[in-house]
C-alpha atoms as a PDB file:
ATOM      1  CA  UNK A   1     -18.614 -13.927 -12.542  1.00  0.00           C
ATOM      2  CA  UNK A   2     -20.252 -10.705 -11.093  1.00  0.00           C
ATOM      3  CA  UNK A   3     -19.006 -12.119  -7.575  1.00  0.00           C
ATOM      4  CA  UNK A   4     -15.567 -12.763  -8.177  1.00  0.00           C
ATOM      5  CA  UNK A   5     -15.230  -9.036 -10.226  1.00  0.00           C
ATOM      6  CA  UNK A   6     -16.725  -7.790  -6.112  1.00  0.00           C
ATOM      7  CA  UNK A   7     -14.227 -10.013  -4.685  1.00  0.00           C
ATOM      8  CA  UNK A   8     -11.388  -8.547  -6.383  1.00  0.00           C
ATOM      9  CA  UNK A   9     -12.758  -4.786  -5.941  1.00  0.00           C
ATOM     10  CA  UNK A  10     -12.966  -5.622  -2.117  1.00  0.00           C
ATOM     11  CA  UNK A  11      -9.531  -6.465  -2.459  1.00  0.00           C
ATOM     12  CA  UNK A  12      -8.457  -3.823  -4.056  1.00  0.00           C
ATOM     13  CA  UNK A  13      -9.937  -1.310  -2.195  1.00  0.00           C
ATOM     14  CA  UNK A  14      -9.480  -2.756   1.374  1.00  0.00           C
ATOM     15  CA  UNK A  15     -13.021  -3.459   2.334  1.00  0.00           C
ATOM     16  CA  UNK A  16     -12.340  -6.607   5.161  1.00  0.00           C
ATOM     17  CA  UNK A  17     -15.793  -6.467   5.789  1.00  0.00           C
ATOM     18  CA  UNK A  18     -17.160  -7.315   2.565  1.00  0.00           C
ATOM     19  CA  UNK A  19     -14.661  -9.679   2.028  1.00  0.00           C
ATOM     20  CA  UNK A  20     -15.509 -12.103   4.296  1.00  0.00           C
ATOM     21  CA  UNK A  21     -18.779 -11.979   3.506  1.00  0.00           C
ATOM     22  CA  UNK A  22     -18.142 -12.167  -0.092  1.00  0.00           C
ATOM     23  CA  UNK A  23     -16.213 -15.598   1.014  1.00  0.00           C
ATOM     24  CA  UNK A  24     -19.162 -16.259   3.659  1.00  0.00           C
ATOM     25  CA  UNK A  25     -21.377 -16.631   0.391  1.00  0.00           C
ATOM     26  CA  UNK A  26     -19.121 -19.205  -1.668  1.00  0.00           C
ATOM     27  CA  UNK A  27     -16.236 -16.420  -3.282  1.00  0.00           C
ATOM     28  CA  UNK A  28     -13.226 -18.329  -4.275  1.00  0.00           C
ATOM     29  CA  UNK A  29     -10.358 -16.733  -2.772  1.00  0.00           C
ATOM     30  CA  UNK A  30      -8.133 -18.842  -5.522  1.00  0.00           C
ATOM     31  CA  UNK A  31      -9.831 -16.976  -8.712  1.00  0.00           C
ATOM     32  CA  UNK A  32      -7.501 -15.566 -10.699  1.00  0.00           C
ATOM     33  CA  UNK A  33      -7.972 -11.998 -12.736  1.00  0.00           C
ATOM     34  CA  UNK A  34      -7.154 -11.166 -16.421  1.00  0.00           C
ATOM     35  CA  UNK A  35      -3.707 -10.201 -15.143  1.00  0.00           C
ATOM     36  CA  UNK A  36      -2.762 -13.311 -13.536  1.00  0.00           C
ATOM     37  CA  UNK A  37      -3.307 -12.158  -9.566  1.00  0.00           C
ATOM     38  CA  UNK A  38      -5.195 -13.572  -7.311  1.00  0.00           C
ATOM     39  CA  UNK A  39      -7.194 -11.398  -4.803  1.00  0.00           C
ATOM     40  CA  UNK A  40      -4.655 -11.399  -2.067  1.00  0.00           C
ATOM     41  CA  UNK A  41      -1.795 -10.627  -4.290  1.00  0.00           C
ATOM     42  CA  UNK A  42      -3.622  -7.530  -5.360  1.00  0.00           C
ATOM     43  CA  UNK A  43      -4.095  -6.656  -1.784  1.00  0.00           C
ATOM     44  CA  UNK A  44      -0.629  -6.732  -1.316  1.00  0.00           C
ATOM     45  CA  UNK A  45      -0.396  -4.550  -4.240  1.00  0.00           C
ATOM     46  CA  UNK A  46      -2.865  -2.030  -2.717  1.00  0.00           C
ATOM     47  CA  UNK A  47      -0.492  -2.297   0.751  1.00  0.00           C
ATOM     48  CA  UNK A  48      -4.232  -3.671   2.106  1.00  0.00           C
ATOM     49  CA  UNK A  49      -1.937  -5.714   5.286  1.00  0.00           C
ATOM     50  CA  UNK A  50      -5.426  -7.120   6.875  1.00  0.00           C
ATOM     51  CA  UNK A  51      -6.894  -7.997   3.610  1.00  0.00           C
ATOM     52  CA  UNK A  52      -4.073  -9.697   2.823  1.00  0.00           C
ATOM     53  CA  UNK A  53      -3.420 -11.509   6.036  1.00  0.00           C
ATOM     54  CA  UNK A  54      -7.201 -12.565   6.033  1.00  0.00           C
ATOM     55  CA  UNK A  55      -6.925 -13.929   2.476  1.00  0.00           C
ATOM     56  CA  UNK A  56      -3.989 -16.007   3.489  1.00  0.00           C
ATOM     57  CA  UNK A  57      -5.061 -17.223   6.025  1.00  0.00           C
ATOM     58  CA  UNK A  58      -8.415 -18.111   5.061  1.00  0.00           C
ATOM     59  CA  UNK A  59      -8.331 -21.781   5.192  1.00  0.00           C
ATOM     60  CA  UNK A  60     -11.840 -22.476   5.986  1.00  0.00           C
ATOM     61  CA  UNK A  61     -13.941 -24.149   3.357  1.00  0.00           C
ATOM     62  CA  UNK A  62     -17.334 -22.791   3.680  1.00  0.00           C
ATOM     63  CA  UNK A  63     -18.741 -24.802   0.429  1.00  0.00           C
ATOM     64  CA  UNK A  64     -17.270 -27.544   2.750  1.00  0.00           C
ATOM     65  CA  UNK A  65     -19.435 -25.786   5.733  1.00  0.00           C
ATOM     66  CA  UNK A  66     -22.556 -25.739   3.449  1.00  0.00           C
ATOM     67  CA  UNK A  67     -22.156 -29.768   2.013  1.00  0.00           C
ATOM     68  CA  UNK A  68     -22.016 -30.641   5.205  1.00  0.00           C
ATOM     69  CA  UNK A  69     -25.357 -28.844   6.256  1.00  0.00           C
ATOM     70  CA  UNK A  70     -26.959 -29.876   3.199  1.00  0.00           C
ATOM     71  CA  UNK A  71     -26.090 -33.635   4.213  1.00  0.00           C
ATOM     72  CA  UNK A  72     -27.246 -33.011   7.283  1.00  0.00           C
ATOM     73  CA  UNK A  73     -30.718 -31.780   6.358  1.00  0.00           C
ATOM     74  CA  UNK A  74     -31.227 -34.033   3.636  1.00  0.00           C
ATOM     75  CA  UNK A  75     -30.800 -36.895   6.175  1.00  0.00           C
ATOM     76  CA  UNK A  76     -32.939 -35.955   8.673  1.00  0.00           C
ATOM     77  CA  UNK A  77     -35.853 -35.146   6.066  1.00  0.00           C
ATOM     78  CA  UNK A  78     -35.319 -38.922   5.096  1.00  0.00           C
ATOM     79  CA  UNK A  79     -35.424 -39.514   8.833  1.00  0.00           C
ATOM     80  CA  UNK A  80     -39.101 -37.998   9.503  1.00  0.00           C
ATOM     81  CA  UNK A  81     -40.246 -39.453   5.839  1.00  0.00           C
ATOM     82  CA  UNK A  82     -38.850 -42.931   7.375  1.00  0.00           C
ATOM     83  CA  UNK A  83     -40.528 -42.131  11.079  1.00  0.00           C
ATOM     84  CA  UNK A  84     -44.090 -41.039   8.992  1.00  0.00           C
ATOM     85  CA  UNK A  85     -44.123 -44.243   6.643  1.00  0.00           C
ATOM     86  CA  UNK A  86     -43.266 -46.684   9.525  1.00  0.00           C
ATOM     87  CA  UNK A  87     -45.810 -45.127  12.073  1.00  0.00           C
ATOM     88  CA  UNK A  88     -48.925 -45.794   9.825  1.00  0.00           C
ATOM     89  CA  UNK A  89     -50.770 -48.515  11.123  1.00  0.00           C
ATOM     90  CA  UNK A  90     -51.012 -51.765   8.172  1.00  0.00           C
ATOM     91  CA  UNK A  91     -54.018 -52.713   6.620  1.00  0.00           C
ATOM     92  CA  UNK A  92     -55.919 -55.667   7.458  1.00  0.00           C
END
């Protein structure tokens, strides 16, 4: 909750910088305040053009970004625990 109140604040106030890393860290650009907007429309309130543009734009998922990586790491943890079980010798 606490993120998405920064998210909108970012907006509001212009602060590019935070916003992407506010979306870097999983913000949802889609979340909609008590009145209905959505961060970019309250940029566009504000007359915040880049913050706006950037929030339009935005069409990379990073929760997307960080499944994948998860995947990624989870499988090749399974592929060492497979490598280690395999390489011990068998019992006589």
């Amino acid at each position: 909750m606490k993120l998405i109140l920064i998210l909108f604040r970012a907006a509001y106030w212009g602060k590019l910088d935070v916003l992407e890393f506010l979306v870097f860290v999983g913000g949802d650009i889609k979340s909609i305040d008590s009145m209905g907007r959505t961060p970019a429309e309250v940029a566009f309130h504000r007359n915040n053009m880049p913050v706006f543009d950037f929030l339009e734009n935005s069409n990379f998922s990073f929760q997307l970004f960080f499944f994948i990586l998860l995947c990624f790491i989870m499988f090749y943890y399974i592929f060492l625990i497979l490598i280690f079980f395999f390489s011990l010798p068998l019992s006589q």
